[in-house]
C-alpha atoms as a PDB file:
ATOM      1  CA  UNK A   1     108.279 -51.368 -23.446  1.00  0.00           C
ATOM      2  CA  UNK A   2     107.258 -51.387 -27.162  1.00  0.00           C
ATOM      3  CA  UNK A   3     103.638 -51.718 -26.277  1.00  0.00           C
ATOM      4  CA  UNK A   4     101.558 -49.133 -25.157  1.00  0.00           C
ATOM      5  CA  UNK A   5      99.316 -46.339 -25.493  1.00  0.00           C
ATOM      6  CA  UNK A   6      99.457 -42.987 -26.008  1.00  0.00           C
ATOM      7  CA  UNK A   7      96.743 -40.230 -25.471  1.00  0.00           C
ATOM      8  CA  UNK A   8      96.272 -36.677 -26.103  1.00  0.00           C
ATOM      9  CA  UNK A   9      93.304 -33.859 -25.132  1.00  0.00           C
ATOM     10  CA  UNK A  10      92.241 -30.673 -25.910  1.00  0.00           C
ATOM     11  CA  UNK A  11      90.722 -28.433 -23.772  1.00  0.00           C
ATOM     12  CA  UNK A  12      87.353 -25.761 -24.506  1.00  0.00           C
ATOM     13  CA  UNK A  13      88.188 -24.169 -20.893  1.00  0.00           C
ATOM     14  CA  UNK A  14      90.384 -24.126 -18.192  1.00  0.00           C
ATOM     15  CA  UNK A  15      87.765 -26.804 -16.867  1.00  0.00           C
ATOM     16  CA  UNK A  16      89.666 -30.491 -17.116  1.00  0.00           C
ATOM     17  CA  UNK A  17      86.159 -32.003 -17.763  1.00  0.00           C
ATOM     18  CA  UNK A  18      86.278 -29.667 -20.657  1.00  0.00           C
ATOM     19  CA  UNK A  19      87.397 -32.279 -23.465  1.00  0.00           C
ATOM     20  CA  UNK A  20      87.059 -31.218 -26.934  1.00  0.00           C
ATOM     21  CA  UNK A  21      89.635 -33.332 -28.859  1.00  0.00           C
ATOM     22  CA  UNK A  22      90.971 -36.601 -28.315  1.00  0.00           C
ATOM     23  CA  UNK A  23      94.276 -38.469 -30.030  1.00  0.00           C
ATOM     24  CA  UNK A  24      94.576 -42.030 -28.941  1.00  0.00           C
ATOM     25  CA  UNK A  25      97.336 -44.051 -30.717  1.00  0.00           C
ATOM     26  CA  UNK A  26      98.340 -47.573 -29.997  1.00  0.00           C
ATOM     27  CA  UNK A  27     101.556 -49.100 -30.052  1.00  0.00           C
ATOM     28  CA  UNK A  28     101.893 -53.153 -30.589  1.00  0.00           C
ATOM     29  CA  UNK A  29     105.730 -54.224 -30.355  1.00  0.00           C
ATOM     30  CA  UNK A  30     107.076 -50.902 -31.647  1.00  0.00           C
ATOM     31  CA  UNK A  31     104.497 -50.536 -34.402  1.00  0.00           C
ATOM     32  CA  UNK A  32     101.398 -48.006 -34.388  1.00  0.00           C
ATOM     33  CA  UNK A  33      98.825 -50.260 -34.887  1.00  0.00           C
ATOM     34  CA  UNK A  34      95.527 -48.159 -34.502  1.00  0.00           C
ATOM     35  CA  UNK A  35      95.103 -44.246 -34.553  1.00  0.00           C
ATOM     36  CA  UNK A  36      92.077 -42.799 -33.056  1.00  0.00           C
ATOM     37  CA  UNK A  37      90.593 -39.255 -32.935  1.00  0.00           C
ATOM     38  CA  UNK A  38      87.529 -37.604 -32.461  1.00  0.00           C
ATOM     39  CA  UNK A  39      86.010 -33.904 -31.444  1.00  0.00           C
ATOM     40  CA  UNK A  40      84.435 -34.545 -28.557  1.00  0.00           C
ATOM     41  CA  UNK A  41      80.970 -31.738 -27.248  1.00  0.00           C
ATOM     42  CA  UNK A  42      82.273 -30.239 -24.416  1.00  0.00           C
ATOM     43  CA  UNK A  43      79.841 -29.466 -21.317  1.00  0.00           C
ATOM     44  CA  UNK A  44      77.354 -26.696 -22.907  1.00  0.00           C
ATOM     45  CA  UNK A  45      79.577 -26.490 -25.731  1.00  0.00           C
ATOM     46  CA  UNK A  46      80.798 -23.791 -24.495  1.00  0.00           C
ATOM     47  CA  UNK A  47      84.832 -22.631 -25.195  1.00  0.00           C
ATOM     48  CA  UNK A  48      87.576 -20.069 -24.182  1.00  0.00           C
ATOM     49  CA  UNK A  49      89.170 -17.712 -26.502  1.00  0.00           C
ATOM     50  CA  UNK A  50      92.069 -18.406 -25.125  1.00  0.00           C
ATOM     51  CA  UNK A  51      91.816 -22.475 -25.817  1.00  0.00           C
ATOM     52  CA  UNK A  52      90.130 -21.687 -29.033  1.00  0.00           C
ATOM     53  CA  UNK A  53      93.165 -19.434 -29.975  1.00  0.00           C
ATOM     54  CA  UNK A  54      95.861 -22.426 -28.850  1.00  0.00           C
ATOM     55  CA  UNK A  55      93.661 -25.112 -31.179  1.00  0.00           C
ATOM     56  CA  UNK A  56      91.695 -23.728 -33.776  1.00  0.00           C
ATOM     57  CA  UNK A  57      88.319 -25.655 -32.194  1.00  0.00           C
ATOM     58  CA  UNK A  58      85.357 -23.601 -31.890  1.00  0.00           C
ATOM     59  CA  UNK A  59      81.582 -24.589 -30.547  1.00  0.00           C
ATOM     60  CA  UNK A  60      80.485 -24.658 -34.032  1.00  0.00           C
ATOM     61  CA  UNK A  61      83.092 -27.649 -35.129  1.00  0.00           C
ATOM     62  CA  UNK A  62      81.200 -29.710 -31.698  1.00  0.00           C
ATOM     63  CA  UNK A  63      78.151 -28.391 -31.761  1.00  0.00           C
ATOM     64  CA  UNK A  64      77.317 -32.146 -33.608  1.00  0.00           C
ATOM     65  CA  UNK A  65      79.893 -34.072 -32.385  1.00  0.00           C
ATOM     66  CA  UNK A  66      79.793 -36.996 -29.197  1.00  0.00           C
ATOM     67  CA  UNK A  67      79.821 -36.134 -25.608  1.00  0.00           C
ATOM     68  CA  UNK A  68      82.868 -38.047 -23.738  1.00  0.00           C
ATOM     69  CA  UNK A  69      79.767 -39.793 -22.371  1.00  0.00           C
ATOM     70  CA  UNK A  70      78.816 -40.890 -25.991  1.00  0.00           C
ATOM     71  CA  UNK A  71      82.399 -41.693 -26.914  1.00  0.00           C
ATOM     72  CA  UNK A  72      83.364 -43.641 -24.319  1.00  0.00           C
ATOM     73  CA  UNK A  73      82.670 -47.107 -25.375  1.00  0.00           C
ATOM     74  CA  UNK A  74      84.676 -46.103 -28.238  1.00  0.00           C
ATOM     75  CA  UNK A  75      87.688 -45.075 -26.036  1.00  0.00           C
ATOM     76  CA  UNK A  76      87.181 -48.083 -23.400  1.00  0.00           C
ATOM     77  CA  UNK A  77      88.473 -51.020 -25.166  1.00  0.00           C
ATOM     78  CA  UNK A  78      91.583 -48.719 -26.616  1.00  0.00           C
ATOM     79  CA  UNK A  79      92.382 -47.581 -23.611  1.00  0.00           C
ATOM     80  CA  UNK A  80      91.641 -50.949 -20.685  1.00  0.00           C
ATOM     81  CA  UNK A  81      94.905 -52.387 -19.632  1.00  0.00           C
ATOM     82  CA  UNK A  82      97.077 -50.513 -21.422  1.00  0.00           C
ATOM     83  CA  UNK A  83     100.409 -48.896 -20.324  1.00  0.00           C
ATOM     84  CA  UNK A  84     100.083 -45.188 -20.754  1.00  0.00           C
ATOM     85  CA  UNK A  85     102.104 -42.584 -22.428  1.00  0.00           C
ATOM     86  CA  UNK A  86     101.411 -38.860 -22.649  1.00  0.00           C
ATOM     87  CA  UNK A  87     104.067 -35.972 -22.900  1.00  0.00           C
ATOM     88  CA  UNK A  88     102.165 -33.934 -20.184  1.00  0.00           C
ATOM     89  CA  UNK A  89     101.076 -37.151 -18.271  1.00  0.00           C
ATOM     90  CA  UNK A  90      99.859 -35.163 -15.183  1.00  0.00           C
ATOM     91  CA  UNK A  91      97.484 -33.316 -17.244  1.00  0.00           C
ATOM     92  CA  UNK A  92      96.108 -36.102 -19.550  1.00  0.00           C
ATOM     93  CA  UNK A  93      95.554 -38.588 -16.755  1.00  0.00           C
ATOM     94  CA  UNK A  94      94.251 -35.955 -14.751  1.00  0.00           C
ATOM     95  CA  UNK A  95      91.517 -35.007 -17.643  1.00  0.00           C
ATOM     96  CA  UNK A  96      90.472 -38.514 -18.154  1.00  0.00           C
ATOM     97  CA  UNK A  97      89.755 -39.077 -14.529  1.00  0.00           C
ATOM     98  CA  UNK A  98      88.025 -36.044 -13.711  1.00  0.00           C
ATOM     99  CA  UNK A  99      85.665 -36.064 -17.400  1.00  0.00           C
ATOM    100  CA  UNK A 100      85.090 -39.794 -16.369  1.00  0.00           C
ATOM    101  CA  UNK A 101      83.813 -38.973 -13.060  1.00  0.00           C
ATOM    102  CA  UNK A 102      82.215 -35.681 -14.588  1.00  0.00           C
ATOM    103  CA  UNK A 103      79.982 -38.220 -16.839  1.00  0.00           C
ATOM    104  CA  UNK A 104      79.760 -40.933 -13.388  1.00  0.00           C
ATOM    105  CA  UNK A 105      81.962 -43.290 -15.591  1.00  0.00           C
ATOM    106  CA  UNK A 106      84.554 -45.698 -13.328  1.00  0.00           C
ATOM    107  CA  UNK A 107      87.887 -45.287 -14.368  1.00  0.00           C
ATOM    108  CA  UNK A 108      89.041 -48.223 -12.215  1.00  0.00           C
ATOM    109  CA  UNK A 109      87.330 -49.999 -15.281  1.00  0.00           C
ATOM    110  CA  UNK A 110      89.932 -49.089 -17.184  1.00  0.00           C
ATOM    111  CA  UNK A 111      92.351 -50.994 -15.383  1.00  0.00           C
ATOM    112  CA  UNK A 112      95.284 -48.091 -16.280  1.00  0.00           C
ATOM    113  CA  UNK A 113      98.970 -47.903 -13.885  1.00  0.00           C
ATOM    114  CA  UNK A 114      98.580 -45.429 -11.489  1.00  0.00           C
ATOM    115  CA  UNK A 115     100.957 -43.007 -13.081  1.00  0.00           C
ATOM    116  CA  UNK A 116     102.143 -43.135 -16.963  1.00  0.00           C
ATOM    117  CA  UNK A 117     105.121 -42.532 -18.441  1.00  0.00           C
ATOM    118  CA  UNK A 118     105.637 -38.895 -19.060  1.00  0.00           C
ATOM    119  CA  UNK A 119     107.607 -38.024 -22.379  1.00  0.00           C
ATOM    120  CA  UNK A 120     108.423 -34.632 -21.381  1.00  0.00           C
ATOM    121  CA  UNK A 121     110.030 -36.131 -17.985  1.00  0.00           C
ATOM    122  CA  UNK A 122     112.215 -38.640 -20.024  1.00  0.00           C
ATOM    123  CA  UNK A 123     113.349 -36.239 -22.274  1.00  0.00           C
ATOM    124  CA  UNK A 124     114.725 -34.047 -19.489  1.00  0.00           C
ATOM    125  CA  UNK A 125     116.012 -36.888 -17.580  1.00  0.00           C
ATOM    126  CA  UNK A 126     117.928 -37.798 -21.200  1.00  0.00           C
ATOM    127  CA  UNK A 127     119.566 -34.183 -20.883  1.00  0.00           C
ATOM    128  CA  UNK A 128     116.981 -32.049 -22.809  1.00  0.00           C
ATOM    129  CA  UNK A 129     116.717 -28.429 -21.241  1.00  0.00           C
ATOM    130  CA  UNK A 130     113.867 -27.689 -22.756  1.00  0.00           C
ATOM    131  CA  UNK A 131     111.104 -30.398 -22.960  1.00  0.00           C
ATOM    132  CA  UNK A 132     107.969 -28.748 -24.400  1.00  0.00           C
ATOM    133  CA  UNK A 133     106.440 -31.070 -27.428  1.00  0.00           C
ATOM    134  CA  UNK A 134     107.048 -28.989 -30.342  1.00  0.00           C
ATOM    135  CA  UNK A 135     110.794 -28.685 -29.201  1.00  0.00           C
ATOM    136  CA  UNK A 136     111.268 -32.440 -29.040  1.00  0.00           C
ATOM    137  CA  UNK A 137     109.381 -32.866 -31.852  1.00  0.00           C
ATOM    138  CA  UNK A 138     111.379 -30.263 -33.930  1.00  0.00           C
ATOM    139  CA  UNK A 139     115.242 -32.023 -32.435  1.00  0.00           C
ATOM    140  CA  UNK A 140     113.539 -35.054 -32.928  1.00  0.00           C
ATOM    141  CA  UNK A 141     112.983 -35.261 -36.560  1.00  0.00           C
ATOM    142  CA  UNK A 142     109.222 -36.022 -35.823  1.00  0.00           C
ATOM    143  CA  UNK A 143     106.552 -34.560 -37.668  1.00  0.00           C
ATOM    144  CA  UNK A 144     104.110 -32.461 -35.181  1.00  0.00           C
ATOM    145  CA  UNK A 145     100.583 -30.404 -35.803  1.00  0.00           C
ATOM    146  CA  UNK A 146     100.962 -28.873 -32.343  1.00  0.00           C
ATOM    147  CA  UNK A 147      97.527 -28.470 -30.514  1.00  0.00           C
ATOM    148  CA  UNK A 148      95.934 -31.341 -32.663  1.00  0.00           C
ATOM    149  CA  UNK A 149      95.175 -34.218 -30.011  1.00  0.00           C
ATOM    150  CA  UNK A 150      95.712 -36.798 -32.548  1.00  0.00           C
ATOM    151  CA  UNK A 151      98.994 -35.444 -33.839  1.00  0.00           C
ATOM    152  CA  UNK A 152      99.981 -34.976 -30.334  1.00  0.00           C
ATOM    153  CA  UNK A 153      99.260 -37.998 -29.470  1.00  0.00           C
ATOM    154  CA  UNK A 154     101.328 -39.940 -32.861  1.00  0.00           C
ATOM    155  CA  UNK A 155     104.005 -37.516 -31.697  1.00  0.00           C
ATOM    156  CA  UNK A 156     104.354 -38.487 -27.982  1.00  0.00           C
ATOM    157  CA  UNK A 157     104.363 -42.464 -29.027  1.00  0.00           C
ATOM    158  CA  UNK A 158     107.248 -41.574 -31.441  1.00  0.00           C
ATOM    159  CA  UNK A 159     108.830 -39.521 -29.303  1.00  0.00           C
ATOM    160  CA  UNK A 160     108.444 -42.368 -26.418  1.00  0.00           C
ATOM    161  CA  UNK A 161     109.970 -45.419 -28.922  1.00  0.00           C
ATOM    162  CA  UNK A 162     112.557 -43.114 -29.890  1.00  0.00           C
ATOM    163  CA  UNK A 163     114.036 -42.223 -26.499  1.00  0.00           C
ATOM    164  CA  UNK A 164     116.460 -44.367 -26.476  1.00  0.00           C
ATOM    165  CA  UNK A 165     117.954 -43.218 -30.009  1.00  0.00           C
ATOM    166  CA  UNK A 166     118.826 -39.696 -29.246  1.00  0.00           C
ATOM    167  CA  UNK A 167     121.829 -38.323 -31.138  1.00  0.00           C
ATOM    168  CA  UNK A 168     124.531 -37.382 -28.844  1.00  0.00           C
ATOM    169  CA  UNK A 169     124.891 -33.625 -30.401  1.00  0.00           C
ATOM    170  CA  UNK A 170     121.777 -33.349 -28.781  1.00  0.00           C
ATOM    171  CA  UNK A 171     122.815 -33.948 -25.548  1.00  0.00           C
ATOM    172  CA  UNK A 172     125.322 -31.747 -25.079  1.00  0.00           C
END
């Protein structure tokens, strides 16, 4: 399938309804045709030092930005219908349905499959040991800003279009 999209989030706790960041880029047959990203107010603003220390995003850089309540009639119509790709899919779809029903939003709106494809889980179904982003990025040949969502994001569409192109010295 060479149309889809692809999603990433960032975190200001170990709370999923936490969202600080989101990377949203859409694929149209094989082509990124719209990139999307935003700092998103978390609940309270309030962060982690150990999230802040994996991203660089502190309550001061949201302290003006939207709540995911705010942003999400920017997100909708990127997201509705769409087929899904994430490298951690678990954990993306899992954020977006818990902040949605954090903020009373219905993500049976969005219309999404019930599970997306997972980049990580194709890689290591491909023969890839070890499937973390920056890793698949790195054999790859695909630019990454690890931790940024919207890098994250370009990086698991890429990643997900190119699956079917790995070299074979990677393989073995």
């Amino acid at each position: 399938m060479d149309t889809f999209t692809a999603i990433d989030f960032e975190l200001a706790t170990s709370d999923y309804t936490s969202v600080c960041a989101v990377g949203v880029v859409n694929v149209i047959d094989g082509q990124i045709s719209n990139e999307f990203y935003s700092l998103v107010r978390p609940p309270q603003n309030k962060y982690m030092w150990q999230t802040t220390r994996v991203h660089g995003i502190k309550p001061k850089d949201t302290a003006g930005a939207p709540t995911f309540q705010e942003l999400y009639p920017v997100l909708a119509p990127l997201l509705t219908g769409q087929f899904m790709v994430a490298h951690n899919e678990s954990f993306d779809r899992a954020v977006l349905q818990r902040t949605m029903k954090f903020y009373d939003l219905d993500y049976k709106v969005l219309q999404l499959p019930e599970t997306w494809a997972c980049t990580s889980n194709i890689y290591r179904e491909k023969g890839f040991i070890k499937t973390k982003l920056s890793i698949c990025c790195e054999l790859m040949g695909i630019p990454l800003e690890h931790h940024d969502a919207l890098s994250d994001a370009r990086a698991s569409a890429l990643l997900y279009l190119k699956q079917d192109y790995i070299p074979a010295a990677l393989l073995k």
